[in-house]
C-alpha atoms as a PDB file:
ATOM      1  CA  UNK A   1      67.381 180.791 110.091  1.00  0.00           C
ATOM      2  CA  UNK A   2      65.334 178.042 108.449  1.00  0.00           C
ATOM      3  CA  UNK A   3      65.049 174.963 110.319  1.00  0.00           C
ATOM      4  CA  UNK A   4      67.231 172.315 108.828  1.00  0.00           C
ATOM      5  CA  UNK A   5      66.025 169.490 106.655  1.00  0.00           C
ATOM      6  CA  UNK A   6      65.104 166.060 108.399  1.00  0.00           C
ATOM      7  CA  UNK A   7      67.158 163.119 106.514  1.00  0.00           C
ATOM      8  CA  UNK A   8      66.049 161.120 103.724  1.00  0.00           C
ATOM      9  CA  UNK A   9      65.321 158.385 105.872  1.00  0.00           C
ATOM     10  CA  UNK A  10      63.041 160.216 108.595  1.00  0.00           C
ATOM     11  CA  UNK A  11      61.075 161.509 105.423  1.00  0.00           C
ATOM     12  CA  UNK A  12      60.292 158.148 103.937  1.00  0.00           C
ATOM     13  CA  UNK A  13      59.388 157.215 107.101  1.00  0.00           C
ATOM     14  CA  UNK A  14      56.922 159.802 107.408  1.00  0.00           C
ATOM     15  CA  UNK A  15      55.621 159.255 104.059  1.00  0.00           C
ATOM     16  CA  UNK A  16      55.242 155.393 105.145  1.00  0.00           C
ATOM     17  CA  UNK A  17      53.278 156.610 108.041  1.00  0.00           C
ATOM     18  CA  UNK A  18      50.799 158.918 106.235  1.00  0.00           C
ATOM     19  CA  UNK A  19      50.182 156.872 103.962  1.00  0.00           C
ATOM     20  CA  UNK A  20      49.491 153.294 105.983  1.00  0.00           C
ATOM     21  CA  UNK A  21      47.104 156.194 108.006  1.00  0.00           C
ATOM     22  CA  UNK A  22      45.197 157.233 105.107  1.00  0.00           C
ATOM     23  CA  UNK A  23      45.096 153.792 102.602  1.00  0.00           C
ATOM     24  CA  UNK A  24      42.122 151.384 103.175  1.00  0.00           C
ATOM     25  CA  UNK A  25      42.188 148.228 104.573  1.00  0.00           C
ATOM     26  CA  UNK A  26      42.478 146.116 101.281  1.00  0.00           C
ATOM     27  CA  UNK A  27      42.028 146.533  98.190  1.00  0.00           C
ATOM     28  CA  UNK A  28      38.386 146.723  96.300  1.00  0.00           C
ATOM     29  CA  UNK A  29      37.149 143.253  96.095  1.00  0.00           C
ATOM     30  CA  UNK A  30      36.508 141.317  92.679  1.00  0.00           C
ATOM     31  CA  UNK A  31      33.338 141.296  90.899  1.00  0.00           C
ATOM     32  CA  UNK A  32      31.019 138.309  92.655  1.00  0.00           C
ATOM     33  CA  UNK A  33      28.100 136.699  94.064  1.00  0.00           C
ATOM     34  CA  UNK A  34      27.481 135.881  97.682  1.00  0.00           C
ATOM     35  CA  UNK A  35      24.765 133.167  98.040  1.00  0.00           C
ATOM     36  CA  UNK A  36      23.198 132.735 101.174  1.00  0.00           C
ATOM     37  CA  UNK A  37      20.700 130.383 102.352  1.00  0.00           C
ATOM     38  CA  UNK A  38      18.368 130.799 105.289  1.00  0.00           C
ATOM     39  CA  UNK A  39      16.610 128.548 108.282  1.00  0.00           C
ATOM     40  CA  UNK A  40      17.471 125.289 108.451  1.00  0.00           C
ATOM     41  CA  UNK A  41      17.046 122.721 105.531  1.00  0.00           C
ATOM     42  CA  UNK A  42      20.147 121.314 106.404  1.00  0.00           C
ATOM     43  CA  UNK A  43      20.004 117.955 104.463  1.00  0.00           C
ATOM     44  CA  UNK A  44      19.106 119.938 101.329  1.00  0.00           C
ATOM     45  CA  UNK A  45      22.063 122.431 101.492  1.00  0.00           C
ATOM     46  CA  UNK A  46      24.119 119.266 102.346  1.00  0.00           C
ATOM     47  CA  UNK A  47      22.748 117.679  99.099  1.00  0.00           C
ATOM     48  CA  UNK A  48      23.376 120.749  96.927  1.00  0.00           C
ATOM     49  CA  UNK A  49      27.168 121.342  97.974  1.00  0.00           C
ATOM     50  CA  UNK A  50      27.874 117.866  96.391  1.00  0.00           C
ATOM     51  CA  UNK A  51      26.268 118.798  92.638  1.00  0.00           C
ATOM     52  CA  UNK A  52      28.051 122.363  92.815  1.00  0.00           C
ATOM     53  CA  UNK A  53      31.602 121.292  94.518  1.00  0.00           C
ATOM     54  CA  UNK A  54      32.705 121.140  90.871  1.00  0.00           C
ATOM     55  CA  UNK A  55      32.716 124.705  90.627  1.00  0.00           C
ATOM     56  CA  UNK A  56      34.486 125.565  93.485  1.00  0.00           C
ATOM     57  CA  UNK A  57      31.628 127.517  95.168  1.00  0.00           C
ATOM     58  CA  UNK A  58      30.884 129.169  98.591  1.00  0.00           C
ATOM     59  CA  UNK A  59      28.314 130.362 100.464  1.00  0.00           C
ATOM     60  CA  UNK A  60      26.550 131.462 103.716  1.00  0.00           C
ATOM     61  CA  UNK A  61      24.208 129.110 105.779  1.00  0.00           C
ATOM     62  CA  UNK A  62      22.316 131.040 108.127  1.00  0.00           C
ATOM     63  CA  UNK A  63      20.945 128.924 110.549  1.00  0.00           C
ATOM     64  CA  UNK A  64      18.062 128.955 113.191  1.00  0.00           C
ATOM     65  CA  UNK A  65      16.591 126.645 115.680  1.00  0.00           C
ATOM     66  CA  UNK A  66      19.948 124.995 116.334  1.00  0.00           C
ATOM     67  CA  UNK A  67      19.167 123.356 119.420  1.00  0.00           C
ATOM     68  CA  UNK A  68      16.719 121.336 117.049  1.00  0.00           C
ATOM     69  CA  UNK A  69      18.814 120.080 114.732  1.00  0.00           C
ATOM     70  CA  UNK A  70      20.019 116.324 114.605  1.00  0.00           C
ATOM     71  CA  UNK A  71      23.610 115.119 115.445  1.00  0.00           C
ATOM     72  CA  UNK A  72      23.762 113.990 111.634  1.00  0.00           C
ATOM     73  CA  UNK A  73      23.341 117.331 110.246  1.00  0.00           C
ATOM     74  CA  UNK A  74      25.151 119.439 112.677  1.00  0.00           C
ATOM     75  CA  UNK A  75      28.150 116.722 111.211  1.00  0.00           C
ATOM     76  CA  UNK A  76      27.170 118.271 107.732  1.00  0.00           C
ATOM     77  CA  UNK A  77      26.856 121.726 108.841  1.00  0.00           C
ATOM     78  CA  UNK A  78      30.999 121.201 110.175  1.00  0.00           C
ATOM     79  CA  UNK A  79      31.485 119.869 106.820  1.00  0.00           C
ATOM     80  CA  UNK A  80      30.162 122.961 105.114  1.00  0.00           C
ATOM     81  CA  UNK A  81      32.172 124.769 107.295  1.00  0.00           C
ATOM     82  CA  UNK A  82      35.696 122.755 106.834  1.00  0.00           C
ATOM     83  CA  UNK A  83      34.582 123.206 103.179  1.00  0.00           C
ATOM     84  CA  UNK A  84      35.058 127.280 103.256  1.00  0.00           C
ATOM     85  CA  UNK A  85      31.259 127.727 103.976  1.00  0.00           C
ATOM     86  CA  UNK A  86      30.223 130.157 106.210  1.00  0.00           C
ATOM     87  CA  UNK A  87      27.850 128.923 109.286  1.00  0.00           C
ATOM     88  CA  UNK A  88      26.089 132.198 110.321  1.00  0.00           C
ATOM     89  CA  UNK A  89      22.874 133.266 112.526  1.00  0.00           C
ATOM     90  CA  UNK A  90      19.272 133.613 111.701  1.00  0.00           C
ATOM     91  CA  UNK A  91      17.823 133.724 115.166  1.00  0.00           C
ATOM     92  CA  UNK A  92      17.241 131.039 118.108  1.00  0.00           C
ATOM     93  CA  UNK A  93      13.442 130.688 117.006  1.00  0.00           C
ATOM     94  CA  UNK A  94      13.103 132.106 113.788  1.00  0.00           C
ATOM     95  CA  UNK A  95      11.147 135.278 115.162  1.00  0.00           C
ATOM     96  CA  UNK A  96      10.287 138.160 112.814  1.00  0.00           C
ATOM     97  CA  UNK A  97      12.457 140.703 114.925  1.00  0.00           C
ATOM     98  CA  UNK A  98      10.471 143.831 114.210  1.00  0.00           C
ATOM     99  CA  UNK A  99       7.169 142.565 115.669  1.00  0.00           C
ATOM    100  CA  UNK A 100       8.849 140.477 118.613  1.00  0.00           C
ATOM    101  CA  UNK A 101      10.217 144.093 119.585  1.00  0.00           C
ATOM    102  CA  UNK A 102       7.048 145.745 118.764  1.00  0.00           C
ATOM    103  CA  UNK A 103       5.361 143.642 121.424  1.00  0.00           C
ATOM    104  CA  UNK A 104       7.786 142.804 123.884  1.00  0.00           C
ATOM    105  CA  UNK A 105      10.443 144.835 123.707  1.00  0.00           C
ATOM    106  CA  UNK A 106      14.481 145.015 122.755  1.00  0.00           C
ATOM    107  CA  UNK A 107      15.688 143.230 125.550  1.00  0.00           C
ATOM    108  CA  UNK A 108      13.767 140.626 125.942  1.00  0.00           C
ATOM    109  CA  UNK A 109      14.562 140.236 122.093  1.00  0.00           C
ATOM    110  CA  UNK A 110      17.855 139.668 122.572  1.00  0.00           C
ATOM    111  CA  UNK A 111      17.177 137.377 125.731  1.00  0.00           C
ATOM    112  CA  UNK A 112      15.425 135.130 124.075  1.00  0.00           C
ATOM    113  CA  UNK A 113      16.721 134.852 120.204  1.00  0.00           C
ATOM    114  CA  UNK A 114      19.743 136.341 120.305  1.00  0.00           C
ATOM    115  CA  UNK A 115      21.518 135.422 123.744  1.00  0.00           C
ATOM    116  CA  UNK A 116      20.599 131.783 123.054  1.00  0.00           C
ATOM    117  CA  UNK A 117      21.606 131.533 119.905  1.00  0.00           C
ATOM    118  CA  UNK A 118      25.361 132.716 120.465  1.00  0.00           C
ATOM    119  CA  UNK A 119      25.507 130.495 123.156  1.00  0.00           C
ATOM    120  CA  UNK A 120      24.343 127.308 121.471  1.00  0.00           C
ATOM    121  CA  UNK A 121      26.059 128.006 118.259  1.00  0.00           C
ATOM    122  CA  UNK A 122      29.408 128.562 120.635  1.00  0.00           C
ATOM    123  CA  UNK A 123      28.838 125.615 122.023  1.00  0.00           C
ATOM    124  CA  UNK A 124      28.909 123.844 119.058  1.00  0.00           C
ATOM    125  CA  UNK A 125      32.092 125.553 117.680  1.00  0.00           C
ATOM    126  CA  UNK A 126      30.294 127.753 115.200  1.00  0.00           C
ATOM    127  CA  UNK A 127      31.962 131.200 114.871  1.00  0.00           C
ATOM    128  CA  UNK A 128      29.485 133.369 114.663  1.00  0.00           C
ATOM    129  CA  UNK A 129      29.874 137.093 113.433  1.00  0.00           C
ATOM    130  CA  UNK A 130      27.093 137.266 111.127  1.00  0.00           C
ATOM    131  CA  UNK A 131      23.312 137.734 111.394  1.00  0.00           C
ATOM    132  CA  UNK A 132      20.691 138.048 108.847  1.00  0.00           C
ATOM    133  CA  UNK A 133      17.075 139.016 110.158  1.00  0.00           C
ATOM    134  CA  UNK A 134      14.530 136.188 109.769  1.00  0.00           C
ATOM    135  CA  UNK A 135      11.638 137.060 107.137  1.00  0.00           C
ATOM    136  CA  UNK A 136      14.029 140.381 106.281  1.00  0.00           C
ATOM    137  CA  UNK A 137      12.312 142.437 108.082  1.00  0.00           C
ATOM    138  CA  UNK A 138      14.515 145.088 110.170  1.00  0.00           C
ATOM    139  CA  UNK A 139      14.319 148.456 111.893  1.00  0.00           C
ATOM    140  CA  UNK A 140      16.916 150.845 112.454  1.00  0.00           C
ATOM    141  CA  UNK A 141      16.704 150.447 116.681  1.00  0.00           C
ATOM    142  CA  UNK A 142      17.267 146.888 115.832  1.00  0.00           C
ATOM    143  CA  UNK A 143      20.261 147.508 113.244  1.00  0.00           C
ATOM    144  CA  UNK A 144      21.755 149.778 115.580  1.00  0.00           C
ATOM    145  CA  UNK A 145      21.648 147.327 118.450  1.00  0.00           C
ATOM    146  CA  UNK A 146      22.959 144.358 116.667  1.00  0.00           C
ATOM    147  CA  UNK A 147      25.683 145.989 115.086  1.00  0.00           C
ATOM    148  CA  UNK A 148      27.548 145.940 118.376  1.00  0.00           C
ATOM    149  CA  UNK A 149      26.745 142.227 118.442  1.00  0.00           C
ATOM    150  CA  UNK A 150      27.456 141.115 114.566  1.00  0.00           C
ATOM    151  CA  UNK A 151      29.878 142.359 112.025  1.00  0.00           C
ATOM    152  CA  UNK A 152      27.652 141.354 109.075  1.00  0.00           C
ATOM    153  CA  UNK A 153      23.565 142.298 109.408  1.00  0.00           C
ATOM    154  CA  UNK A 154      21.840 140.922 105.860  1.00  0.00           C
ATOM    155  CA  UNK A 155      18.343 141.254 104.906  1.00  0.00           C
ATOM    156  CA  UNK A 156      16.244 141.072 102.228  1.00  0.00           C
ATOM    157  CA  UNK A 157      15.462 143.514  99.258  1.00  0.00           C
ATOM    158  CA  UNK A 158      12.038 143.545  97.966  1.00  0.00           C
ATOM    159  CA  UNK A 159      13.050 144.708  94.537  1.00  0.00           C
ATOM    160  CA  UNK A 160      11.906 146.974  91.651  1.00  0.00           C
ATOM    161  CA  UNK A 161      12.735 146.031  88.326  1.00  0.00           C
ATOM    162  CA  UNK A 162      16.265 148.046  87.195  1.00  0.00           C
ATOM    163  CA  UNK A 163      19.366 146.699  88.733  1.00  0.00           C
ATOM    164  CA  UNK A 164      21.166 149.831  88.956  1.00  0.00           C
ATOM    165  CA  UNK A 165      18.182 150.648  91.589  1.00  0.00           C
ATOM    166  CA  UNK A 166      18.764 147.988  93.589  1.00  0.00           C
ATOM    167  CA  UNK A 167      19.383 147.590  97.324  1.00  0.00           C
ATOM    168  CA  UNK A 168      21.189 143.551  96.571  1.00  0.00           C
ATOM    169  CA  UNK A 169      24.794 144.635  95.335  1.00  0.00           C
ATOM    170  CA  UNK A 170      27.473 145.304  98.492  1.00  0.00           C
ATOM    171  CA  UNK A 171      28.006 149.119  99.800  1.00  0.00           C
ATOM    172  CA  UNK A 172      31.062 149.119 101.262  1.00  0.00           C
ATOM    173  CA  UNK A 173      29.046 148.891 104.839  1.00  0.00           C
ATOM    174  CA  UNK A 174      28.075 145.955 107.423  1.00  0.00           C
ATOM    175  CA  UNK A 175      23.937 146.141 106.670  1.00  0.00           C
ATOM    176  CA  UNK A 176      23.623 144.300 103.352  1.00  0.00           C
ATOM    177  CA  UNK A 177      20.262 143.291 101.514  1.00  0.00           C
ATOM    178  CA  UNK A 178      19.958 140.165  99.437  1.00  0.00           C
ATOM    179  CA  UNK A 179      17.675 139.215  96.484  1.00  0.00           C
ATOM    180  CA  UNK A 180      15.439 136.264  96.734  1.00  0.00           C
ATOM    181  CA  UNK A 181      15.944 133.794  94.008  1.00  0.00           C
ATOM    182  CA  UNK A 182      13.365 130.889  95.114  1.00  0.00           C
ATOM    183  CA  UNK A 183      11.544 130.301  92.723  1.00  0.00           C
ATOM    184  CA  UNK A 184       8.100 131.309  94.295  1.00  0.00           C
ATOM    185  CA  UNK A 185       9.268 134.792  95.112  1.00  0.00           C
ATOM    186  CA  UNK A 186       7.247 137.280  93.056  1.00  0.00           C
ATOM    187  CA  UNK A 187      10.198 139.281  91.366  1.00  0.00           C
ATOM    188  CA  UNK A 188      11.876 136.148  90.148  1.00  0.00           C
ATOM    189  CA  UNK A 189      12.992 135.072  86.298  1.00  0.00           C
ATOM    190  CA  UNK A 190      15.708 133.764  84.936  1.00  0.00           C
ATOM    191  CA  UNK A 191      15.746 136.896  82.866  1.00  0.00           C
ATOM    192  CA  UNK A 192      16.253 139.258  85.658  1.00  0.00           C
ATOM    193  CA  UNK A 193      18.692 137.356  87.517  1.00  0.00           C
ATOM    194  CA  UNK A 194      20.911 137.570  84.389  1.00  0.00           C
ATOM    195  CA  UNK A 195      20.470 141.365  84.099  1.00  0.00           C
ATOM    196  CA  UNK A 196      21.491 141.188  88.032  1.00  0.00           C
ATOM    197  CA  UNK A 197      24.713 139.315  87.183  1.00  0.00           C
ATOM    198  CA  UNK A 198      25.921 140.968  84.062  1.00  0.00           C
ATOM    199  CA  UNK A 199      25.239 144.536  86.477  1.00  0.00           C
ATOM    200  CA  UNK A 200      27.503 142.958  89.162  1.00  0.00           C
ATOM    201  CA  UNK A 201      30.248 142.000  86.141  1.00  0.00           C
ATOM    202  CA  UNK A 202      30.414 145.338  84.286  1.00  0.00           C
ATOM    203  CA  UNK A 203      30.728 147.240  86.994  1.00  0.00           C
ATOM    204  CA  UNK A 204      32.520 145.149  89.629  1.00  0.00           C
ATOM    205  CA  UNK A 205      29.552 144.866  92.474  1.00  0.00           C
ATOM    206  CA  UNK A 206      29.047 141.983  94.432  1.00  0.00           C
ATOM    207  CA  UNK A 207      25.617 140.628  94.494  1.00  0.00           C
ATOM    208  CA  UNK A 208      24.117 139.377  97.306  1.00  0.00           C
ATOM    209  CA  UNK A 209      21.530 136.457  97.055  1.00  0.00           C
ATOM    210  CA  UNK A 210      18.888 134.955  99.337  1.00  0.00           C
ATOM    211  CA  UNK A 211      17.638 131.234  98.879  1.00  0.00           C
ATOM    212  CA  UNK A 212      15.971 128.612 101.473  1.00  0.00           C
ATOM    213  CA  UNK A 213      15.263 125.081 100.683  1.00  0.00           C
ATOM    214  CA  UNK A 214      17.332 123.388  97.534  1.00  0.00           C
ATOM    215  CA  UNK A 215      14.409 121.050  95.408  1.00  0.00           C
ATOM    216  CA  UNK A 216      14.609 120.047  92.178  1.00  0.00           C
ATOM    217  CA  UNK A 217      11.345 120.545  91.621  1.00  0.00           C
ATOM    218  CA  UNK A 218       9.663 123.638  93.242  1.00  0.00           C
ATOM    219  CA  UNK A 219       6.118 122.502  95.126  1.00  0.00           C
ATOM    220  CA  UNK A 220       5.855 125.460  97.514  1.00  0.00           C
ATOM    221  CA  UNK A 221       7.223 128.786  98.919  1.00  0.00           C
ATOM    222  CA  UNK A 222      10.994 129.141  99.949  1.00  0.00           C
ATOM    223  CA  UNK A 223      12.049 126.589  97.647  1.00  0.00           C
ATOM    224  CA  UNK A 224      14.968 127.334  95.020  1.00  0.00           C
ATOM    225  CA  UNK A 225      15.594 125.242  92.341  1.00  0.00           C
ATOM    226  CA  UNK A 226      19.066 123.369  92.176  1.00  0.00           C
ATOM    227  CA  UNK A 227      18.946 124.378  88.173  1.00  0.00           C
ATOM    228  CA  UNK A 228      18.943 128.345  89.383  1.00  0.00           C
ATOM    229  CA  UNK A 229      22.196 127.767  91.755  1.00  0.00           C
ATOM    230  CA  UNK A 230      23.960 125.963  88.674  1.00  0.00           C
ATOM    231  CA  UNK A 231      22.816 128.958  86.651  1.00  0.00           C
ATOM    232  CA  UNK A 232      24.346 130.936  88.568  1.00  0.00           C
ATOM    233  CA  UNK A 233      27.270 128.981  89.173  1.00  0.00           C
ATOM    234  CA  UNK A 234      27.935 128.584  85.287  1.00  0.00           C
ATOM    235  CA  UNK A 235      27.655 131.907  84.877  1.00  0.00           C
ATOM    236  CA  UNK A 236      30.324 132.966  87.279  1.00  0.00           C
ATOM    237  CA  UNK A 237      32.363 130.150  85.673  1.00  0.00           C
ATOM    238  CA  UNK A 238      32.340 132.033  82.372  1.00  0.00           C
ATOM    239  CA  UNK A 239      32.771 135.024  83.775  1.00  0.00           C
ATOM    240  CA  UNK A 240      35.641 134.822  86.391  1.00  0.00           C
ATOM    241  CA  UNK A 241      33.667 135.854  88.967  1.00  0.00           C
ATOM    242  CA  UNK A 242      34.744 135.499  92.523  1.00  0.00           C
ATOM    243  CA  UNK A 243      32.164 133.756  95.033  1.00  0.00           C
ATOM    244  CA  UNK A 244      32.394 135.271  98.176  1.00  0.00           C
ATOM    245  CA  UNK A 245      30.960 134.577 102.069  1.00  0.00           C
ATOM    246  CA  UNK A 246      29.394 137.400 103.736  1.00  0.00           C
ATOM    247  CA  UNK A 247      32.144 137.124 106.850  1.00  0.00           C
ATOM    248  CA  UNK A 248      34.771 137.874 104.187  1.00  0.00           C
ATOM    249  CA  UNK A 249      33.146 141.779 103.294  1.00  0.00           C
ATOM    250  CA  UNK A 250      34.454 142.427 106.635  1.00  0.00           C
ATOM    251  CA  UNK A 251      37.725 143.545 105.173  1.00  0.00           C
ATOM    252  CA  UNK A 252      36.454 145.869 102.853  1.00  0.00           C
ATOM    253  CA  UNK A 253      33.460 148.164 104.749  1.00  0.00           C
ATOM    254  CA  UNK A 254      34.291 151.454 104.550  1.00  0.00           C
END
């Protein structure tokens, strides 16, 4: 005799259950930008968040060499982050990670630019859960040790020329490369960060962007112009694009 049927109820409730098992964490996010800035040009950043309030931006601030920055602009770096700015880790000293391990080794890596660095950013009531390797170098012994550290690794895609070949657009995973927009950097023009953007638009990627010190007039390496955020910033404006903080891709890695 065939066993009898379960009752309405128990099936929906099975349904329910197979499918909160098998559905994604959230939904696909929007088409955006995430803008990050690395070191520590605190003042500048600062500076820049005032011009581009009006458009309701956000961004990333990786940080190094806390311990060495003034009371003043560790005030500005809470402001940022009472803002909706994300405050996120770029090392203790600033050490190009793939030759510090290359010459001394993965633990003593960690003991002496990574340890420190949670500690002192902890101690200064900076949630940290992102990273992004100084100079953008990385190695995968060093990606797979810091992803039990960091939710977010970032570093830096040294580009071709097509932007559906690019490495700068978010996978869906925690190791995430960003493309330089200072104005020094050798694959940089106004022209190609457009192409970048309308890629991201029409087909609903988030781009992921790399800057360093905010000048209005560019003298010398890792310096972006303030004219190239509001570029970008005006563009996303027209658009409707979403801006977006590397912490907040959490939700959606695969």
């Amino acid at each position: 005799m065939m066993q009898r049927l379960q009752s309405p109820i128990a099936l929906l409730l099975c349904l329910l259950t197979f499918l909160g098992c098998t559905s994604k964490k959230e939904t696909p996010p929007e088409a955006g930008v995430i803008i990050t800035f690395d070191d520590a040009y605190v003042n500048e950043w600062y500076r820049a968040d005032q011009v581009l309030k009006k458009y309701h931006w956000k961004a990333t601030f990786n940080v190094c060499r806390i311990d060495s920055i003034g009371e003043p602009q560790q005030r500005m770096l809470h402001q940022l982050q009472n803002e909706g700015h994300e405050i996120a880790g770029h090392g203790y000293h600033h050490y190009n990670a793939v030759k510090f391990v290359d010459q001394n080794g993965m633990q003593a890596y960690l003991q002496q630019e990574i340890d420190p660095m949670m500690a002192a950013m902890k101690r200064r009531k900076f949630n940290v859960t992102t990273f992004t390797y100084p100079y953008g170098e990385r190695s995968d012994a060093l990606d797979s040790t810091l992803t039990k550290r960091f939710h977010i690794i970032r570093g830096r895609a040294f580009c071709g020329d097509q932007p559906e070949k690019e490495g700068c657009y978010f996978r869906g995973t925690k190791f995430m490369y960003a493309f330089d927009i200072d104005k020094s950097h050798k694959h940089f023009s106004y022209h190609y960060l457009l192409e970048l953007l309308d890629y991201a638009k029409k087909n609903n990627k988030i781009l992921v962007l790399c800057a360093h010190n905010v000048v209005d007039n560019v003298t010398s390496n890792y310096q972006t112009q303030l004219e190239t955020l509001e570029f970008v910033c005006n563009y996303m404006k027209l658009n409707n694009m979403k801006f977006y903080t590397l912490r907040e891709m959490e939700g959606f890695i695969n």
